[in-house]
Protein backbone atom coordinates (compact mmCIF):
# COMPACT_ATOMS: atom_id res chain seq x y z
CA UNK A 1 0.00 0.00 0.00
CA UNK A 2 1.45 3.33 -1.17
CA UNK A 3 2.21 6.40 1.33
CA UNK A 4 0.64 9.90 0.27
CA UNK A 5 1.85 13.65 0.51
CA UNK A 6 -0.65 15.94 0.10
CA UNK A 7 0.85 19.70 -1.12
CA UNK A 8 -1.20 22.84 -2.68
CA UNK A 9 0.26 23.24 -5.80
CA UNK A 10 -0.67 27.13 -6.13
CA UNK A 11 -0.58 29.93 -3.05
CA UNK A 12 -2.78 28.09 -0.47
CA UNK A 13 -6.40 27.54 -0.39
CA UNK A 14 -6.60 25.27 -2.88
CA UNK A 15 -8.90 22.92 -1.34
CA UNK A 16 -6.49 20.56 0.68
CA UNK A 17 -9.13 19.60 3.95
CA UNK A 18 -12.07 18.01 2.04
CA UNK A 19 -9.47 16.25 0.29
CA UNK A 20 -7.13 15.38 2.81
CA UNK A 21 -9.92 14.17 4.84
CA UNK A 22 -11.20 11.90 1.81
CA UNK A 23 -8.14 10.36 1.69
CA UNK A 24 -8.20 10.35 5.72
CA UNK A 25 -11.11 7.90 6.17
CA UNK A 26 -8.44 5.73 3.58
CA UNK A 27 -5.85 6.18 5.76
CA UNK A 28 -4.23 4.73 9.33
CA UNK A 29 -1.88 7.65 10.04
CA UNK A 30 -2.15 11.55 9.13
CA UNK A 31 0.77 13.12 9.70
CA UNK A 32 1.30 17.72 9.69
CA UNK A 33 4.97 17.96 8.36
CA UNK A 34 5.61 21.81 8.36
CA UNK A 35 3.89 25.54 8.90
CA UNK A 36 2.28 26.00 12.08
CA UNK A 37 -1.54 27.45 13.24
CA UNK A 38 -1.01 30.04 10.13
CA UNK A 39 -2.58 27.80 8.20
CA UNK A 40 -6.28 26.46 8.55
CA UNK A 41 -8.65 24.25 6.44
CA UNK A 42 -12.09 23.62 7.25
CA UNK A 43 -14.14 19.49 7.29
CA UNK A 44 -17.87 19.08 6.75
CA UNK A 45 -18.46 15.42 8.02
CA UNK A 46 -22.19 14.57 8.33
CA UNK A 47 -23.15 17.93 8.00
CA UNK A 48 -20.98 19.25 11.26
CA UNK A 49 -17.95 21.33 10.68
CA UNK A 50 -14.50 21.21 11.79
CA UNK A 51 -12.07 24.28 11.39
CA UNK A 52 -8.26 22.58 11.89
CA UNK A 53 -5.26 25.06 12.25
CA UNK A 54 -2.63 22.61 13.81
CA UNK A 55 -4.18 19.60 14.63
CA UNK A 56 -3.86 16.95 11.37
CA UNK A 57 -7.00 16.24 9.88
CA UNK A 58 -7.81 12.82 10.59
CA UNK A 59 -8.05 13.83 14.13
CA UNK A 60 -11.55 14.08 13.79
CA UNK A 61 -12.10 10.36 12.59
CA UNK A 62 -12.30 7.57 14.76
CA UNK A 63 -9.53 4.88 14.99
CA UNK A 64 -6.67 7.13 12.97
CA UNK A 65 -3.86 8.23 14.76
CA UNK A 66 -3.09 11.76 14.22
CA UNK A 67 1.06 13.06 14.18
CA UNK A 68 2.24 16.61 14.34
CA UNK A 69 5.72 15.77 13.54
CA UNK A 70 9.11 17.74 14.01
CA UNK A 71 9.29 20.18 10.93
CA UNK A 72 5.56 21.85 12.44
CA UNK A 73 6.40 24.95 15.05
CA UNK A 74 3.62 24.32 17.49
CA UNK A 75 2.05 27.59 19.60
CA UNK A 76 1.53 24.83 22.75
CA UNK A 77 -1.78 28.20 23.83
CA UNK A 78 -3.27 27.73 20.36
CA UNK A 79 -2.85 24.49 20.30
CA UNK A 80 -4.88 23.62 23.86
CA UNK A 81 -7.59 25.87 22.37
CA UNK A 82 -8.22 23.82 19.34
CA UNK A 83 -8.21 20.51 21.33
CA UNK A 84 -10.69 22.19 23.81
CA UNK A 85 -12.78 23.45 20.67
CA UNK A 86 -13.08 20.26 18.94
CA UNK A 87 -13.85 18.33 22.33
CA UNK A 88 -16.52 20.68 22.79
CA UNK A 89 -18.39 19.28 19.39
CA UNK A 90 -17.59 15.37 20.73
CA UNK A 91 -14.09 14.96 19.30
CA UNK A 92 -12.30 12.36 21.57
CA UNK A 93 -8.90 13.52 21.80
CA UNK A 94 -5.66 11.62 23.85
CA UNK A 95 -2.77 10.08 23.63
CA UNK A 96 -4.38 7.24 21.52
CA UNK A 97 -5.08 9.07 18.63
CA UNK A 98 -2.56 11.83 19.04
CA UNK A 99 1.07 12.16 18.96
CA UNK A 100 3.71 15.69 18.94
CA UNK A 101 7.70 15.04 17.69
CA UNK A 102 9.48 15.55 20.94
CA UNK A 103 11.79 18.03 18.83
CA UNK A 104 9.18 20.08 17.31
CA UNK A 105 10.05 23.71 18.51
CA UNK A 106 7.50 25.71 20.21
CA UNK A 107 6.32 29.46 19.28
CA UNK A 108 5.93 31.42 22.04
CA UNK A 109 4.07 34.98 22.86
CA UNK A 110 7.39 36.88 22.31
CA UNK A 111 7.59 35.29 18.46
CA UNK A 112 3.84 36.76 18.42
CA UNK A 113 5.08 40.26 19.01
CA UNK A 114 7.58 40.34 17.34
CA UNK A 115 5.81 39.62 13.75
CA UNK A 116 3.38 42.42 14.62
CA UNK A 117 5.70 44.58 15.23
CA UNK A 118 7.69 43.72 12.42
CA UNK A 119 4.76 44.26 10.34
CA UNK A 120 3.78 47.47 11.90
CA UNK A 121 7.88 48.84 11.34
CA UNK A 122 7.81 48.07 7.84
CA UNK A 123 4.67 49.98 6.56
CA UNK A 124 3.94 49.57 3.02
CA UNK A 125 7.19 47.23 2.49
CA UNK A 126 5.55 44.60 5.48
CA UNK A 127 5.05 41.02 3.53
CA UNK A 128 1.40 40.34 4.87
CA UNK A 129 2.18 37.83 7.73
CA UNK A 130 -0.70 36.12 10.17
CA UNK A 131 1.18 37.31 12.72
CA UNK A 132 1.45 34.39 14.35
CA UNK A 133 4.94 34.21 14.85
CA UNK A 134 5.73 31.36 12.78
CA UNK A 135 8.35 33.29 10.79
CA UNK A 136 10.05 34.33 14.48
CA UNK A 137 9.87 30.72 15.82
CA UNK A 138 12.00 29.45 12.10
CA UNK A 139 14.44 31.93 12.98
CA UNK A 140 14.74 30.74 16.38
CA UNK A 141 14.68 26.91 15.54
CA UNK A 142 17.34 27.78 12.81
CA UNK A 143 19.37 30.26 14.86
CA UNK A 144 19.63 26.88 17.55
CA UNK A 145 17.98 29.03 20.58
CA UNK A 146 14.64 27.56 20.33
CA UNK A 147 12.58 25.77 23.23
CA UNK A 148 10.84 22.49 21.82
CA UNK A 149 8.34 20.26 23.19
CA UNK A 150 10.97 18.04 24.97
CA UNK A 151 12.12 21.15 26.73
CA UNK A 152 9.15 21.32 28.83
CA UNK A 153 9.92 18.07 30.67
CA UNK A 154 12.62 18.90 32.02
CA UNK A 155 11.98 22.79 33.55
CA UNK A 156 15.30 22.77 35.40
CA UNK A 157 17.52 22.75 32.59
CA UNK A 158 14.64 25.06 30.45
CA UNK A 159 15.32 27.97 33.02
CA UNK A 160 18.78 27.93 31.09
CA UNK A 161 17.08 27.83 27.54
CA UNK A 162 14.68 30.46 28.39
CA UNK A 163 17.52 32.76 29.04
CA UNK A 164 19.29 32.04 26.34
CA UNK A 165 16.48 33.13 23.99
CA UNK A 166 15.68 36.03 25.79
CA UNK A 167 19.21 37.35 25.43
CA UNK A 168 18.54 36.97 21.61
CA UNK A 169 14.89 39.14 21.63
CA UNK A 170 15.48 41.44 24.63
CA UNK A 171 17.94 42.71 22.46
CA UNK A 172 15.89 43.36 19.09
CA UNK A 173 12.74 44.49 21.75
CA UNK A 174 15.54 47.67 22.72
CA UNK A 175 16.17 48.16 19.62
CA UNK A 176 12.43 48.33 18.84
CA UNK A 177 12.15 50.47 21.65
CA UNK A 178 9.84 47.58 23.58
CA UNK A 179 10.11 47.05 27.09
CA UNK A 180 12.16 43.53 27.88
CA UNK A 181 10.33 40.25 28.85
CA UNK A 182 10.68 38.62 32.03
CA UNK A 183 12.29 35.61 32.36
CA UNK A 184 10.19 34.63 35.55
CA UNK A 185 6.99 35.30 33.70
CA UNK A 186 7.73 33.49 30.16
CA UNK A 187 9.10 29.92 32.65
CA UNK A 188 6.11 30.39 34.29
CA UNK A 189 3.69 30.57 31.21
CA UNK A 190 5.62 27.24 29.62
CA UNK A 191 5.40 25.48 32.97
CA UNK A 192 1.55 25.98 33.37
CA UNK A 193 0.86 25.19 29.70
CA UNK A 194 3.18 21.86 29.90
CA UNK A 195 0.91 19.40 31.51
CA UNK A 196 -1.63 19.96 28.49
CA UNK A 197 1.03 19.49 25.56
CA UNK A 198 3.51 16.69 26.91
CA UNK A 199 0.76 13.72 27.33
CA UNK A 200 0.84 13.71 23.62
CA UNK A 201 4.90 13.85 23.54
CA UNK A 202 6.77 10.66 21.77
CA UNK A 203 9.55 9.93 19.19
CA UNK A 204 7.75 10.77 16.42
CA UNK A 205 10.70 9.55 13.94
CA UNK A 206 10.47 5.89 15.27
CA UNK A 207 6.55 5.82 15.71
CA UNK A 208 6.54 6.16 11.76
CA UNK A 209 9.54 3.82 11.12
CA UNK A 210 7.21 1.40 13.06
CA UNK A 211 3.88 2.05 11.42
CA UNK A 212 5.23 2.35 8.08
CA UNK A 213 7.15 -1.46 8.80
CA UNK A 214 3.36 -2.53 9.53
CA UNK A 215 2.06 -1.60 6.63
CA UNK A 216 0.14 1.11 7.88
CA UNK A 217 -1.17 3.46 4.89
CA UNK A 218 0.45 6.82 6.06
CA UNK A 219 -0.69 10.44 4.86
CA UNK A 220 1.31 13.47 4.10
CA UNK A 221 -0.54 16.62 5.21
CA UNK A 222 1.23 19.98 4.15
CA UNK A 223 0.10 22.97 5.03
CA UNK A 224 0.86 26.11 2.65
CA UNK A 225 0.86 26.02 -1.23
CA UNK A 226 4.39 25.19 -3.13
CA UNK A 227 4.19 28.66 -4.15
CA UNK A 228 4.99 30.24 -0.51
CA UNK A 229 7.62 27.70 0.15
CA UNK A 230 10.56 29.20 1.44
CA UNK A 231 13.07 28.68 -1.30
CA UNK A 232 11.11 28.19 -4.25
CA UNK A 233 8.24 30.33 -4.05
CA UNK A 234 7.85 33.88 -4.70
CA UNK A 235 10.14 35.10 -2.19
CA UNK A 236 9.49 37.15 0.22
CA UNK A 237 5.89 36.99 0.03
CA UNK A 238 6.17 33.47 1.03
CA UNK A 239 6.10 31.29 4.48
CA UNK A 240 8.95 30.63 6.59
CA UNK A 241 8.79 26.67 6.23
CA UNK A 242 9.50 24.26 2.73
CA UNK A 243 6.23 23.52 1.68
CA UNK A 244 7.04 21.25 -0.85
CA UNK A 245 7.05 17.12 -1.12
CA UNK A 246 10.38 16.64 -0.09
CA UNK A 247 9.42 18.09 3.44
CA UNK A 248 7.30 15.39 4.02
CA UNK A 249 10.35 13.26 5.03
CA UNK A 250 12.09 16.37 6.64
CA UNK A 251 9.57 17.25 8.85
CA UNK A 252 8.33 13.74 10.05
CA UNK A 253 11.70 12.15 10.56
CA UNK A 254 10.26 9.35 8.06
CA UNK A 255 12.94 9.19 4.62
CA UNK A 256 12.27 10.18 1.15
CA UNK A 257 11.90 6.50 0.80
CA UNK A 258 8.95 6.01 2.74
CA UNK A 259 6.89 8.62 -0.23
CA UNK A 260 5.02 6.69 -2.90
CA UNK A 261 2.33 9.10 -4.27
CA UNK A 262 2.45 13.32 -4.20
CA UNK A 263 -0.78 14.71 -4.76
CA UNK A 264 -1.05 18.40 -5.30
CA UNK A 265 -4.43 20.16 -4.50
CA UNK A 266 -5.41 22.33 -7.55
CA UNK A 267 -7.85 24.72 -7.40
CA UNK A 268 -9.84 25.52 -11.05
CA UNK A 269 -8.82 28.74 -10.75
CA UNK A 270 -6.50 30.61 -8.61
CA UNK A 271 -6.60 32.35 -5.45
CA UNK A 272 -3.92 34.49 -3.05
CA UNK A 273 -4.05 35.92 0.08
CA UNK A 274 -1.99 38.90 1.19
CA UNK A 275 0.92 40.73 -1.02
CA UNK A 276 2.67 38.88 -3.54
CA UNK A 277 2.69 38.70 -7.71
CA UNK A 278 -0.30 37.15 -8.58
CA UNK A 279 -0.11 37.47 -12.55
CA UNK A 280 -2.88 36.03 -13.54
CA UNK A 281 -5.27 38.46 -10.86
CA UNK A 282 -8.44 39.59 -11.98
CA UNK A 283 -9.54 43.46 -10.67
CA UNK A 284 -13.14 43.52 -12.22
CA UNK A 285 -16.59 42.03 -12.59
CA UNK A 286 -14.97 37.95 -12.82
CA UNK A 287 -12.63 38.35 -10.44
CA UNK A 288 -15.57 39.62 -7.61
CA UNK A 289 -17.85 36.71 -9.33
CA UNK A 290 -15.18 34.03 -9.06
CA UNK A 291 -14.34 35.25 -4.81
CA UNK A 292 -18.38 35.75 -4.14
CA UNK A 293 -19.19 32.00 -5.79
CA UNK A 294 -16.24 30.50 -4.12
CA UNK A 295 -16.30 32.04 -0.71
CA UNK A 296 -13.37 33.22 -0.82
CA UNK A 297 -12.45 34.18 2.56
CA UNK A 298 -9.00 32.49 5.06
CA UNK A 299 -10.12 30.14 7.41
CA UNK A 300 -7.82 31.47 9.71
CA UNK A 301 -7.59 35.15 8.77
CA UNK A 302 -10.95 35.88 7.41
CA UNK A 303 -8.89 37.56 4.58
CA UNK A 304 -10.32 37.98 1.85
CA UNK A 305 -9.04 36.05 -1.37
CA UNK A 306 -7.92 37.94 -4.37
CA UNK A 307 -8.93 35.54 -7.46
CA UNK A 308 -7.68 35.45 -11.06
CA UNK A 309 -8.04 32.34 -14.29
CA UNK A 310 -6.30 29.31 -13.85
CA UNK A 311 -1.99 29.68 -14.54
CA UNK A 312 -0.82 26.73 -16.12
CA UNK A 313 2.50 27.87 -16.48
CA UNK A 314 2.24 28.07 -12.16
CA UNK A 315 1.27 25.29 -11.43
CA UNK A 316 3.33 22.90 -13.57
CA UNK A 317 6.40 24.98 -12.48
CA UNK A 318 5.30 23.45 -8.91
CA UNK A 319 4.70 19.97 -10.17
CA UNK A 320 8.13 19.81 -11.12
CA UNK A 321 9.40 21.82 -7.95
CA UNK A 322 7.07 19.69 -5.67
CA UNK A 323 7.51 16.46 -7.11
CA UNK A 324 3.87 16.07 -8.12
CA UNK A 325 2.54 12.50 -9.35
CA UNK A 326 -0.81 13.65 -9.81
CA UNK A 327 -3.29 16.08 -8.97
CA UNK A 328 -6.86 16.69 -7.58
CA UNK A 329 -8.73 19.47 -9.26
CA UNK A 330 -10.93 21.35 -6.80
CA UNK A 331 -13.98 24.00 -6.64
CA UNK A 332 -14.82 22.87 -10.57
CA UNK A 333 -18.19 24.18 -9.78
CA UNK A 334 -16.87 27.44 -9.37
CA UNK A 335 -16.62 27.84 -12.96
CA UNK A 336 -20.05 27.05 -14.20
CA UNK A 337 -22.33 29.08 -16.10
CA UNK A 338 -19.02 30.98 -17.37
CA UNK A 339 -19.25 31.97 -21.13
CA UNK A 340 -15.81 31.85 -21.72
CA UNK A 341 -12.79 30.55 -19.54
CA UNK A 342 -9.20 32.25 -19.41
CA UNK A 343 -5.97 30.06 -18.97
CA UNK A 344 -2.61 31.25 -18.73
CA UNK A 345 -0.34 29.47 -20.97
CA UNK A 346 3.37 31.51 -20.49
CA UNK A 347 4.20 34.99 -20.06
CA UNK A 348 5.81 38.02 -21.66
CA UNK A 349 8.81 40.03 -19.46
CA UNK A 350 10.10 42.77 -21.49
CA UNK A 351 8.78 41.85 -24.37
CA UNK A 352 9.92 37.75 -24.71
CA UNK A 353 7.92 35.18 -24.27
CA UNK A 354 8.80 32.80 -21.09
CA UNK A 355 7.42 29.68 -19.96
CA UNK A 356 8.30 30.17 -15.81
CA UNK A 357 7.75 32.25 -13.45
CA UNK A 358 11.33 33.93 -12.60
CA UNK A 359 12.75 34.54 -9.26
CA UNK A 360 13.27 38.10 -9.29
CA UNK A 361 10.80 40.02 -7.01
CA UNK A 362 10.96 42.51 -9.68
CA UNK A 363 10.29 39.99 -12.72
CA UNK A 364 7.20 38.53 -10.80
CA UNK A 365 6.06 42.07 -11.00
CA UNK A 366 6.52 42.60 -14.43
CA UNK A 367 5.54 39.11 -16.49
CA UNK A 368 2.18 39.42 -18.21
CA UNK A 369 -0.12 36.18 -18.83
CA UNK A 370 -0.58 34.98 -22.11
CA UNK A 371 -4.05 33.30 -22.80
CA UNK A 372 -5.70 30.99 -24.25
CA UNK A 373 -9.35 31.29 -24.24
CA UNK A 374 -11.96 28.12 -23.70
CA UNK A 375 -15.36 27.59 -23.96
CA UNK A 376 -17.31 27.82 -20.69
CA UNK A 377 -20.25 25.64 -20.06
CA UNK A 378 -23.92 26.39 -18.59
CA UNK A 379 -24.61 23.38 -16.75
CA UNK A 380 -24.21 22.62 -13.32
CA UNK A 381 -21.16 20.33 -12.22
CA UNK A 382 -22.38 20.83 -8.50
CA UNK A 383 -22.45 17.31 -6.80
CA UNK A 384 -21.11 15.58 -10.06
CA UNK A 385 -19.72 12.42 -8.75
CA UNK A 386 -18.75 10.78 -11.88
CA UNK A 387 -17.11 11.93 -15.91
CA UNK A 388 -20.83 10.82 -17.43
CA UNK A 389 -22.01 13.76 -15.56
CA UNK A 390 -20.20 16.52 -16.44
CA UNK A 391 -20.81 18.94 -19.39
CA UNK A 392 -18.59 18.19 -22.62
CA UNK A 393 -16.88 22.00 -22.28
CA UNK A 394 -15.84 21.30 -18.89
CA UNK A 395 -14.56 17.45 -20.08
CA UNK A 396 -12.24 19.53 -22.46
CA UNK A 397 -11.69 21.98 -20.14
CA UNK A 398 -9.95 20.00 -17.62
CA UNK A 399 -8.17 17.53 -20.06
CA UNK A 400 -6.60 20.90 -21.87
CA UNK A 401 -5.14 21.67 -18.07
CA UNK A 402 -3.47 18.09 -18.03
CA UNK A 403 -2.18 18.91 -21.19
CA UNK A 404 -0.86 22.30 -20.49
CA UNK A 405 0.64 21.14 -16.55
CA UNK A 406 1.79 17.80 -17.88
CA UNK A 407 0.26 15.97 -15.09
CA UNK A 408 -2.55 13.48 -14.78
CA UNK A 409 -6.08 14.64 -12.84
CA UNK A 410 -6.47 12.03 -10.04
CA UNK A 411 -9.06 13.10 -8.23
CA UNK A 412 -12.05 16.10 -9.04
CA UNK A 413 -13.81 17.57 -6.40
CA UNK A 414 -17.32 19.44 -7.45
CA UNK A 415 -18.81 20.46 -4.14
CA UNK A 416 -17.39 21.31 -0.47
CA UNK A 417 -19.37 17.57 0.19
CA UNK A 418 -16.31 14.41 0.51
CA UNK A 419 -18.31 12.52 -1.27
CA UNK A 420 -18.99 14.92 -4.42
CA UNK A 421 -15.44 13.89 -5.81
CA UNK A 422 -14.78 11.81 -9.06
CA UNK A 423 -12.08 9.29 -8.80
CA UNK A 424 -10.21 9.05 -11.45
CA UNK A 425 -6.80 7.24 -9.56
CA UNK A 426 -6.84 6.26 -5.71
CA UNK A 427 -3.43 7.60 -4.49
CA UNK A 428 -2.86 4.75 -2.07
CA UNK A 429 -2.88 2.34 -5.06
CA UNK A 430 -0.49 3.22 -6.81
């Protein structure tokens, strides 16, 4: 039985919980491999809804184990809020069906501030963070002065590490002209917050090594599109984590071996939240039709989504980046009753015809879409849950994106509804 990543393939918000928690009910172990509670996706099971920032999705499903393995930062406050939240609608949650990498580093309230106040210093150069503090808590994992989950077992040796990191940000708060944080008061916040994170501690690296030598069907959740990965997406309007495939194996402690299948989440059209190039972005009539129809609005944020046609020349850029097998075509509905569909097929910088998206911030700025035009269709896809009923126009519409991406459709969903997908190739077959 194969093991599945799951990755957006555009900017975020493609789509990835309805699938993910398909997939999930397919699945023995879901594991979060990267980002932190910046990113959010929201299940309809049975008609009751779930909205999941940290917590992996097959949490909410009976007899999977859920992993939030090493390369996640975990905000240990945030994180006790979602577990209440989802108890509170009758989600059993312990130690059975919940595990946290030892050596996953923690974001703390001074990460928090910081990003705002980042964000407030920079003005109209400020990159459009959550303000979360992921980016802070990278830094701090990378700079080797974070505190991680194992850390809060042992609180003699973390008064030591909590010093150590505050030597680091009292610092930049003088600079910023903040007042200093107390050592005393930050020991004392991770000390009361411990005994609700460390039931769920474990050595998240050999749990998988065992469950994968079992034969357990594992799944991949990312969290962010390709496009905001750290390295290879449209830097610096991007996250602070690698959001692509290869993470998987990073940020679980399970090797590159392990990966059978990489399914990318692929929304019909394309969405972005926040600053950023967005070439294909549409500042009119479709654009507003395409965001009201879709409900295009963060889960986490409550941002609201700028929208633009479908960019080929994106998203196979990210297949080959992200090591995409296959992908699963979301909000298809979205698109009916269209006359015409847009989809970008290259782009012009300067005058020449390219077919990528350079890395220059400036570039990104300056490419302009080439499109083709399609056919739309009038009928309703809405609930379609196999090819025989969808319109002919959207057929050709959707084989002309395989074409142009030079990947294979596995899976379209055609409703927020798990079970209004069509099936074209079960990922954990392959």
């Amino acid at each position: 039985m194969a093991n599945v990543v799951v990755v957006g393939s555009q900017w975020g918000d493609e789509g990835k919980g309805k699938i993910v928690d398909w997939l999930s009910d397919r699945a023995d172990v879901v594991v979060r491999f990267q980002g932190g509670h910046n990113a959010g996706h929201t299940l309809v099971i049975d008609g009751k809804t779930y909205k999941l920032s940290l917590l992996p999705s097959g949490v909410v499903r009976p007899g999977k184990l859920a992993v939030i393995g090493n390369g996640v930062v975990i905000d240990p406050w945030a994180l006790a809020e979602e577990i209440a939240s989802l108890e509170a609608q009758g989600v059993a949650i312990g130690r059975d069906n919940l595990r946290i990498a030892e050596n996953a580093t923690l974001i703390l309230p001074l990460h928090r501030e910081l990003d705002g106040l980042r964000e407030a210093a920079a003005g109209a150069g400020r990159i459009g963070t959550t303000k979360r503090g992921i980016g802070p808590a990278y830094e701090d994992k990378v700079g080797r002065r974070a505190i991680r989950v194992q850390d809060l077992k042992n609180l003699q040796s973390l008064e030591a590490k909590v010093a150590r990191i505050l030597t680091h940000h009292n610092a930049l708060r003088r600079g910023l002209g903040e007042p200093e944080i107390s050592a005393d008061e930050l020991f004392g916040a991770l000390k009361e917050i411990a005994p609700r994170i460390l039931p769920y501690m474990d050595t998240v690296w050999k749990l998988l090594d065992g469950e994968r030598r079992r034969g357990r069907r594992i799944l991949f959740e990312g969290a962010q599109g390709a496009l905001l990965d750290i390295d290879h997406g449209t830097y610096p309007f991007v996250t602070s984590s690698n959001t692509v495939a290869a993470q998987a194996a990073t940020g679980s402690g399970l090797g590159p071996r392990a990966i059978d299948y990489v399914l990318g989440i692929t929304k019909a059209y394309t969405t972005r939240v926040g600053k950023g190039p967005f070439p294909t972005e549409l500042h009119d009539a479709i654009g507003e039709r395409l965001g009201e129809r879709g409900r295009e609005f963060g889960t986490v944020t409550g941002r609201k989504r700028r929208c633009g046609w479908f960019d080929a020349c994106l998203v196979r850029q990210t297949i080959k980046v992200a090591g995409i097998t296959g992908i699963a075509l979301t909000k298809l509905d979205v698109l009916d009753g269209f006359e015409e569909l847009k989809v970008c097929v290259g782009y012009r910088l300067d005058g020449a015809e390219i077919d990528h998206l350079p890395a220059g911030e400036g570039a990104q700025q300056r490419v302009e879409p080439i499109y083709e035009t399609m056919p739309g269709w009038s009928q309703s896809t809405a609930g379609a849950r196999s090819w025989a009923e969808l319109p002919a126009q959207c057929i050709k519409y959707v084989r002309r994106l395989e074409e142009l991406i030079e990947a294979p459709v596995a899976m379209l969903s055609t409703s927020p509804e798990r079970d209004d997908t069509i099936l074209v190739h079960d990922p954990f077959e392959d």
